[in-house]
Protein backbone atom coordinates (compact mmCIF):
# COMPACT_ATOMS: atom_id res chain seq x y z
CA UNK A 1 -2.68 15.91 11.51
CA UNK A 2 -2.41 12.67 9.82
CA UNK A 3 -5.51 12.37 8.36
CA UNK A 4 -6.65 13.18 5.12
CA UNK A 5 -9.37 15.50 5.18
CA UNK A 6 -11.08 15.14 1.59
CA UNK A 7 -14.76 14.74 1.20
CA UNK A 8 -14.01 12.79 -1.79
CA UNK A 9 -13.95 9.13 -2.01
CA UNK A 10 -10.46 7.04 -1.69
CA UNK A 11 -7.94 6.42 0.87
CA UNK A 12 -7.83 8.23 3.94
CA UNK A 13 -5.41 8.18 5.87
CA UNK A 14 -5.70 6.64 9.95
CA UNK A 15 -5.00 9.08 12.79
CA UNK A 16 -3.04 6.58 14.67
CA UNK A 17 0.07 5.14 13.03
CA UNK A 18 0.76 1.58 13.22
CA UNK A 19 4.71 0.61 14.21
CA UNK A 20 6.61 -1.79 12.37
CA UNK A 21 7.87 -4.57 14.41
CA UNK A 22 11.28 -3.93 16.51
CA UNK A 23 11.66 -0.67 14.48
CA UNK A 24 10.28 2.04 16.13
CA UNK A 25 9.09 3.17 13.13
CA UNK A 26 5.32 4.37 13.02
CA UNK A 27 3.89 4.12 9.25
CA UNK A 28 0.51 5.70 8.51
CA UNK A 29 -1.54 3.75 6.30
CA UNK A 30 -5.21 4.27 4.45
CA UNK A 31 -8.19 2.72 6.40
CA UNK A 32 -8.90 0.96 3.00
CA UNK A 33 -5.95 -0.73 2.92
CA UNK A 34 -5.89 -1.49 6.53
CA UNK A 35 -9.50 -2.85 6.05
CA UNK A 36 -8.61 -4.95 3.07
CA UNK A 37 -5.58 -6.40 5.36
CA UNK A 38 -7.89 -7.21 8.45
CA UNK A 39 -10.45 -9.06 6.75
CA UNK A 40 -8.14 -10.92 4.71
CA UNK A 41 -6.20 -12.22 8.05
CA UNK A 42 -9.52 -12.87 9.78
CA UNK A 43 -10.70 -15.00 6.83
CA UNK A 44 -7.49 -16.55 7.15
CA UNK A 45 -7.31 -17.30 10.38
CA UNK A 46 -10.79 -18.60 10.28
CA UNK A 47 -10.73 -20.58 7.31
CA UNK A 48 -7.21 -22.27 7.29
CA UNK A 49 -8.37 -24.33 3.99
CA UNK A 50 -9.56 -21.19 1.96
CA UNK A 51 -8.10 -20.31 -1.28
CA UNK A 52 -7.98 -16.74 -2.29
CA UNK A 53 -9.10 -16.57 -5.69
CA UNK A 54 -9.76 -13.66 -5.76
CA UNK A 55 -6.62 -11.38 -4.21
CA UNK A 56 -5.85 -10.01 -7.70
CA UNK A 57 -8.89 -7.91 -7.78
CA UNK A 58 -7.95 -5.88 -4.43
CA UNK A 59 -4.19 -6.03 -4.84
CA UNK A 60 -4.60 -4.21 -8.13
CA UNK A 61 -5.91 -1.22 -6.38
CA UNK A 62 -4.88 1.63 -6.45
CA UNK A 63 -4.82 2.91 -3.04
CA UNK A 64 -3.44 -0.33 -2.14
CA UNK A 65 -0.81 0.17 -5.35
CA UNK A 66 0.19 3.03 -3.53
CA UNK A 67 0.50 1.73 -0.14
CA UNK A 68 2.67 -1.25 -1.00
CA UNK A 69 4.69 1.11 -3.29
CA UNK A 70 4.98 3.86 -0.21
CA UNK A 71 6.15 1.29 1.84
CA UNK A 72 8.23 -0.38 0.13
CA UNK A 73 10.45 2.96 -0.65
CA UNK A 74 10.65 4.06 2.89
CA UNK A 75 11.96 0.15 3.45
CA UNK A 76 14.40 0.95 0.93
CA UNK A 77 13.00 -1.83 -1.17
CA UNK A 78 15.28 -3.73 -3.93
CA UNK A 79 14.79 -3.03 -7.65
CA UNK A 80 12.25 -6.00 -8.60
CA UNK A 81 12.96 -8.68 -11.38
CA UNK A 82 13.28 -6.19 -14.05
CA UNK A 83 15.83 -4.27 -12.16
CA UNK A 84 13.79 -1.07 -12.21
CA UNK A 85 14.38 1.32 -9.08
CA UNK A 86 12.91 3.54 -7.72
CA UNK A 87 14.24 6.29 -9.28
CA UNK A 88 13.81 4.77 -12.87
CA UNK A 89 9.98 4.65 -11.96
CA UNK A 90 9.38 8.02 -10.58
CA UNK A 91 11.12 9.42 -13.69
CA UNK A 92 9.51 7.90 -16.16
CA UNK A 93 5.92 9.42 -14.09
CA UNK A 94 7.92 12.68 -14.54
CA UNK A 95 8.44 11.86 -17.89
CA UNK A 96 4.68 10.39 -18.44
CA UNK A 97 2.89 13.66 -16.63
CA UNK A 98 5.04 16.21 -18.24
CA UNK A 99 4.01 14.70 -22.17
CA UNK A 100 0.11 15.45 -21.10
């Protein structure tokens, strides 16, 4: 099953995958960030002129850290301006959780 099951609060996950375009890929992701993503194209959409001050707030997130994070990896995303890959980063988390 692809949804989380927690009776916590956060990100759970959507019991149908979406598909990235022309890949034939399905991707799972959480209904908050698939929430945030909807309204922000329907605003969009609507309001042509609108300026999104306020982005920074939701793309700090981090369920929505996650997501972009998640996806980006399974892209096989580029090291970003700092060069840092994604090995660097998950060993330094290694590194960071192992010194608690």
């Amino acid at each position: 099953m692809a949804a989380s099951q927690g009776a916590g609060k956060g990100a759970r996950l959507v019991e149908t995958p979406q598909t990235k375009r022309g890949m034939g890929v399905m991707t799972t992701t959480s209904v908050g960030v698939q929430e945030l993503r909807k309204r922000i194209g329907e605003k969009a959409k609507a309001e042509p002129e609108h300026r999104f001050w306020g982005l920074y707030t939701h793309v700090w997130k981090l369920d929505v850290l996650r997501e972009a994070y998640r996806l980006a990896k399974n892209n096989n995303g580029a090291p970003g301006v700092d060069g840092v890959n994604f090995k660097q980063i998950e060993e330094q988390g290694s590194r960071d959780s192992s010194n608690n």
